[in-house]
Protein backbone atom coordinates (compact mmCIF):
# COMPACT_ATOMS: atom_id res chain seq x y z
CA UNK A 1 71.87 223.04 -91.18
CA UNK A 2 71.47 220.57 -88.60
CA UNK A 3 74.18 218.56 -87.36
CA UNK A 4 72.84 215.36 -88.42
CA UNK A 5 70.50 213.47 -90.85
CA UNK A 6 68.16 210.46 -90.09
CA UNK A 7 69.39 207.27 -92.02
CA UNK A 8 68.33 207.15 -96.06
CA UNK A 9 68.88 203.54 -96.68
CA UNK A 10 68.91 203.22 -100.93
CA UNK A 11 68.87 199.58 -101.32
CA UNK A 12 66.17 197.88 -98.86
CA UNK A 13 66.11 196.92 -95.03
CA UNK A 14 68.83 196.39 -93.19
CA UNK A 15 69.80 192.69 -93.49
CA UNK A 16 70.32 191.70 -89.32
CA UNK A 17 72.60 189.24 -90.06
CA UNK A 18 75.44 191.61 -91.79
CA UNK A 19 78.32 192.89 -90.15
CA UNK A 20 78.47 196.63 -89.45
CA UNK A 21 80.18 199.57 -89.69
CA UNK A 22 80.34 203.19 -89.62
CA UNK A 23 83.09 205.40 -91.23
CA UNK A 24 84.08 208.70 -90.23
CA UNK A 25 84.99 210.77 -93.13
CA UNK A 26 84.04 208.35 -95.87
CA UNK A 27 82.46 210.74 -98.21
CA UNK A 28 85.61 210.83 -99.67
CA UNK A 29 89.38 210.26 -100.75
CA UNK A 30 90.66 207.42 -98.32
CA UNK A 31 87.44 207.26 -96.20
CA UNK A 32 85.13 206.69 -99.26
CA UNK A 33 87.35 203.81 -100.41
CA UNK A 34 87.11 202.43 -97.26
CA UNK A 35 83.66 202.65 -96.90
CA UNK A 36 83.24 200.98 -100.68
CA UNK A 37 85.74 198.02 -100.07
CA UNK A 38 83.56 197.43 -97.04
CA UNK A 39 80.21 197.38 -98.68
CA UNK A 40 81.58 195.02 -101.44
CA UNK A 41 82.29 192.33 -99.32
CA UNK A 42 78.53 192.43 -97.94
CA UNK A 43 78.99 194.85 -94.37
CA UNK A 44 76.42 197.24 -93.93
CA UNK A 45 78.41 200.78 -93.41
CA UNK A 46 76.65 203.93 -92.19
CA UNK A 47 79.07 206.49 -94.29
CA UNK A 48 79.06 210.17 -92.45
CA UNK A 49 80.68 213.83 -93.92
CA UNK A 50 80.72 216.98 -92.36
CA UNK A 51 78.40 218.02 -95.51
CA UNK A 52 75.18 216.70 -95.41
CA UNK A 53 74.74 216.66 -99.39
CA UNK A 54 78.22 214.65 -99.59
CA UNK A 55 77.02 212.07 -97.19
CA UNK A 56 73.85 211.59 -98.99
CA UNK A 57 75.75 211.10 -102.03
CA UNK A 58 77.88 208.83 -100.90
CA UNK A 59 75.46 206.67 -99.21
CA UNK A 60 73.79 206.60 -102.63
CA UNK A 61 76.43 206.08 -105.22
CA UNK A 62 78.11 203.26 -102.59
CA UNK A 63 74.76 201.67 -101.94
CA UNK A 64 75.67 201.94 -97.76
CA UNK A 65 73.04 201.69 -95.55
CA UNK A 66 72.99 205.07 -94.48
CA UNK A 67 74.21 208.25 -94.01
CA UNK A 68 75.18 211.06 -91.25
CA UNK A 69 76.34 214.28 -91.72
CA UNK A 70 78.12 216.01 -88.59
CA UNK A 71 80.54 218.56 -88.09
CA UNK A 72 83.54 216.38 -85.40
CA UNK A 73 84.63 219.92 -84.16
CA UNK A 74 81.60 219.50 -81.94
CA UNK A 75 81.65 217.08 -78.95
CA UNK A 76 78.13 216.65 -80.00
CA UNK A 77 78.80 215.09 -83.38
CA UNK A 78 79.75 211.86 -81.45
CA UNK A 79 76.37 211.27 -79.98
CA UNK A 80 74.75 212.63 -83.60
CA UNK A 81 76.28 209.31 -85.21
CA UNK A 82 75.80 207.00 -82.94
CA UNK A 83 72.43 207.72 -82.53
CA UNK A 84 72.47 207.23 -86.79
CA UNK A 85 74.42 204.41 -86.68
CA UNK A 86 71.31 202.61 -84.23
CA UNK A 87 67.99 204.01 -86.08
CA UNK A 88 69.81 202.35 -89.19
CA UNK A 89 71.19 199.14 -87.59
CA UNK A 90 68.75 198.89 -84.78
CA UNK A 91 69.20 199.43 -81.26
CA UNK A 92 70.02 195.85 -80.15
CA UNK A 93 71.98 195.20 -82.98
CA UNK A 94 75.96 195.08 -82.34
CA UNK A 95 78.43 197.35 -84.45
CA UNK A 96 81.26 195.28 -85.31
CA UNK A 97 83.89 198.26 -86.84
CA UNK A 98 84.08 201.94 -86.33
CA UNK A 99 86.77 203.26 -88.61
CA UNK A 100 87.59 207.05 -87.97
CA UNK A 101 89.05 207.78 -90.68
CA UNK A 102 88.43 211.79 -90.88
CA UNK A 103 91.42 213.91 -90.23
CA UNK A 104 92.08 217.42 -90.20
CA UNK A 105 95.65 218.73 -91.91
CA UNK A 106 97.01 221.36 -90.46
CA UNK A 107 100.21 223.30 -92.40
CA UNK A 108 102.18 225.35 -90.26
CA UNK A 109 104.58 226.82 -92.49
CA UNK A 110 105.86 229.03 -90.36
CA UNK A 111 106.04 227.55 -85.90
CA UNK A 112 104.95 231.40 -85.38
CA UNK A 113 101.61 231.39 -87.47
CA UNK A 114 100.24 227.98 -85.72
CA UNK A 115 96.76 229.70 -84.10
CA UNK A 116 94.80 228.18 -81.58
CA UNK A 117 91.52 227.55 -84.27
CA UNK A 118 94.25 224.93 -85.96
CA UNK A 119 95.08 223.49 -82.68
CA UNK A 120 91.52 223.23 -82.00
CA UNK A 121 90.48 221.67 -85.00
CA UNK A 122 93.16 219.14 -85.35
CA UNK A 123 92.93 217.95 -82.04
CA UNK A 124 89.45 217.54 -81.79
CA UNK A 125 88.78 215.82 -85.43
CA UNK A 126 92.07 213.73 -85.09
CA UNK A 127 92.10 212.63 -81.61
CA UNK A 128 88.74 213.94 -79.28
CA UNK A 129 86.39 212.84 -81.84
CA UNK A 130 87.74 208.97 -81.86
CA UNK A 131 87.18 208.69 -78.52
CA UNK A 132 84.66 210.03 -78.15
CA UNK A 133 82.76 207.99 -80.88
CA UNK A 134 84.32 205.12 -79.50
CA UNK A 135 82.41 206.28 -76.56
CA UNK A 136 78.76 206.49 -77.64
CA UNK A 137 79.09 203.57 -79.96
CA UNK A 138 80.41 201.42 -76.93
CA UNK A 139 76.77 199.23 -75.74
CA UNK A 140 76.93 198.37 -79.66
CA UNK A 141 80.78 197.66 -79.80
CA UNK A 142 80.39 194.88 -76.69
CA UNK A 143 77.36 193.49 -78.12
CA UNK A 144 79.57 192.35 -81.21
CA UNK A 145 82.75 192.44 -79.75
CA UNK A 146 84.15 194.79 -82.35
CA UNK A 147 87.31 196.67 -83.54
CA UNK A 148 87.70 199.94 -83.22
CA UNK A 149 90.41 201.37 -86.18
CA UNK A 150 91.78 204.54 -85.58
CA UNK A 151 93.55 205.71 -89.20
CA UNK A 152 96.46 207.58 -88.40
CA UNK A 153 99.55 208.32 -90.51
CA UNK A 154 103.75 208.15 -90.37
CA UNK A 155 103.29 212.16 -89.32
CA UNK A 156 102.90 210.65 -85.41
CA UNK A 157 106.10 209.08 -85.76
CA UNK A 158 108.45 211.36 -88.40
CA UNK A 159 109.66 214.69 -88.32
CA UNK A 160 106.88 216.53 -90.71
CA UNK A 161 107.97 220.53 -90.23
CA UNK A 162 105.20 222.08 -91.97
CA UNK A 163 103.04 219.93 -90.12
CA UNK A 164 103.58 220.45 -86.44
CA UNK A 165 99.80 220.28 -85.00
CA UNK A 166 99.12 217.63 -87.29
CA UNK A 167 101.68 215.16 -86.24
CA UNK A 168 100.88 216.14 -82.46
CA UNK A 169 97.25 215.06 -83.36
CA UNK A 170 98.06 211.66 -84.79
CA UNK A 171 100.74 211.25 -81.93
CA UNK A 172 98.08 211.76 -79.64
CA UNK A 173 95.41 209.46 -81.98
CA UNK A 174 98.33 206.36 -81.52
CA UNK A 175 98.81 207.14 -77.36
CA UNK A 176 95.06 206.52 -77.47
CA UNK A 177 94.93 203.83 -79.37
CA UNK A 178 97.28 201.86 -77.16
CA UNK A 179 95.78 202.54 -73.42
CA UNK A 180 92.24 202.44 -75.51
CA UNK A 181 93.03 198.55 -76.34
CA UNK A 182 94.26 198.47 -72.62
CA UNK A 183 91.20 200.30 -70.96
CA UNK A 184 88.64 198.38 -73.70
CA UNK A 185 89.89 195.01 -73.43
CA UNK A 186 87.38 193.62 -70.47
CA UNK A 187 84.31 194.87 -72.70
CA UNK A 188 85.61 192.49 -75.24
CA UNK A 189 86.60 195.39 -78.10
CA UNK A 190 89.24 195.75 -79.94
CA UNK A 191 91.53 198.62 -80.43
CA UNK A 192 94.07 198.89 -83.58
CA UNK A 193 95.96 201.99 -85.54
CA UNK A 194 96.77 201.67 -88.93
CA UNK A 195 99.32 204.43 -89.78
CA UNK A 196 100.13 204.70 -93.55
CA UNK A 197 102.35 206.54 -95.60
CA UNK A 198 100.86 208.84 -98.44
CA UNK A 199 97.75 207.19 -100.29
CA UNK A 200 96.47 209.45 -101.99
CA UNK A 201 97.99 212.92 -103.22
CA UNK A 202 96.74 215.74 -101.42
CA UNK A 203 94.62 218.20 -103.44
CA UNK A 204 97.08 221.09 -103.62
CA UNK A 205 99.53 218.75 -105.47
CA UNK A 206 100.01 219.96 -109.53
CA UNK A 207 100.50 216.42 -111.89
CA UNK A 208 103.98 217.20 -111.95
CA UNK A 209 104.36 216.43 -107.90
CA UNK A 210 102.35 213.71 -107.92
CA UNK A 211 104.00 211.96 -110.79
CA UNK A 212 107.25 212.61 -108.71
CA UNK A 213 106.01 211.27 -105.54
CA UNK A 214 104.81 208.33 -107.65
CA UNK A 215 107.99 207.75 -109.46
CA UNK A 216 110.18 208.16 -105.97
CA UNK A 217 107.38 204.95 -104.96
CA UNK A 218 106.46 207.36 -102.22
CA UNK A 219 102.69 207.41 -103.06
CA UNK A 220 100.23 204.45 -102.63
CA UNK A 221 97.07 203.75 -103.06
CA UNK A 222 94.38 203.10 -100.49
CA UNK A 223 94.76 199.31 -101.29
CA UNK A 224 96.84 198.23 -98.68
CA UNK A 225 94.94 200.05 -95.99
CA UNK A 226 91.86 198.38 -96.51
CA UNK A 227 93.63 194.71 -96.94
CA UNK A 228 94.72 195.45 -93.39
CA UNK A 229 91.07 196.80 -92.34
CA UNK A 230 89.46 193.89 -93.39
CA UNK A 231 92.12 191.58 -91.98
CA UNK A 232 92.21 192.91 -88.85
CA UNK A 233 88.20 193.04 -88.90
CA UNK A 234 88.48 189.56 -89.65
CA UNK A 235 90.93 188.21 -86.36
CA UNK A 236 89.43 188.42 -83.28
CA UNK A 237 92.49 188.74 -81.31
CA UNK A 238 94.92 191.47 -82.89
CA UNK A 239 94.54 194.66 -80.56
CA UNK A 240 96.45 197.33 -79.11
CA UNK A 241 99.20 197.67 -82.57
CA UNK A 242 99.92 200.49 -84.63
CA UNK A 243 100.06 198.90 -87.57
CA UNK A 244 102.70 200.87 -89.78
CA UNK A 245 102.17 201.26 -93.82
């Protein structure tokens, strides 16, 4: 399967005087409601999965503007969506948001078992593949002076022991984040973190752990994340934070 789809815009043209966006991972769980709180206050959002079938489902069900499917493993998967993101929004057009929102969760149960495919993967979908994107999708970033939001989580900052690569990734997501803002600021865009706590319950969780999480008032929703999105989307001078949850 190839490791990207042309554009398949459900609901008309693109409308040139939107805002725009594209989300990384935003097929589904925190991503998708990203991606949906977006589109419901009038952006146009190019949604992308590693799954080509997801992506075109989201992009349907959420009425985005289209749709990418590439696998952020690959160094390659940075050009594949930017390259989407300007056959849907055209090539003059500016991109005022990139969310990367995909993440890959690495358990370690045990600091011996930690292989190098984990290290690999986490590193390159949780920190390479940002900047990267950030990368391609710069000549449209400077054309609307955009924001760049990096999601990361508390596992950069707190002692997560299952979770070793992981937390090295999003450490490593929130050191770029700050000298991104630094290195980005002359072009005019915007670089922000927004690290929160647990949002949604991961899909190994029974009912009985999530209604404990949820009764200990450790487990959110993915509200608050997108209040802060949009808010930040909306100021044009808040860069460089990591924005804790």
């Amino acid at each position: 399967m190839p490791s990207s789809s042309p554009p398949a815009p459900p609901t008309g043209s693109f409308t040139s005087h939107a805002r725009t966006a594209v989300v990384t991972g935003s097929a589904r769980r925190v991503g998708r409601a990203i991606a949906g709180a977006l589109i419901a206050e009038g952006w146009q959002v190019v949604v992308h999965a590693r799954d080509a079938a997801r992506a075109r489902e989201a992009c349907e069900e959420l009425g985005a503007a289209g749709w990418v499917a590439a696998d952020l493993e690959r160094a390659e998967a940075a050009a594949d969506i930017a390259d989407v993101a300007r056959a849907t929004f055209g090539a003059d057009h500016g991109l005022d948001l990139l969310v990367n929102s995909a993440a890959s969760f690495e358990r370690v149960d045990r600091w011996e078992m930690a292989g190098i495919d984990g290290w690999q993967r986490a590193m390159a979908v949780n920190a390479r593949a940002p900047y990267l994107l950030t990368a391609a999708l710069l000549p449209s970033l400077r054309v609307a002076r955009g924001l760049v939001v990096n999601v990361s989580d508390h596992a950069g900052h707190e002692h997560w022991p299952s979770f070793p690569i992981h937390s090295a990734s999003k450490a490593a997501l929130d050191s770029l984040t700050i000298s991104g803002a630094a290195a980005l600021a002359a072009d005019g865009v915007r670089m922000v973190a927004v690290a929160p706590g647990t949002i949604l319950p991961p899909d190994e969780w029974d009912d009985a752990r999530v209604e404990r999480e949820r009764t200990a008032g450790d487990l959110g929703t993915p509200d608050e994340l997108v209040r802060v999105i949009l808010e930040l989307a909306a100021d044009p001078v808040r860069t460089g934070e990591i924005v804790v949850l």
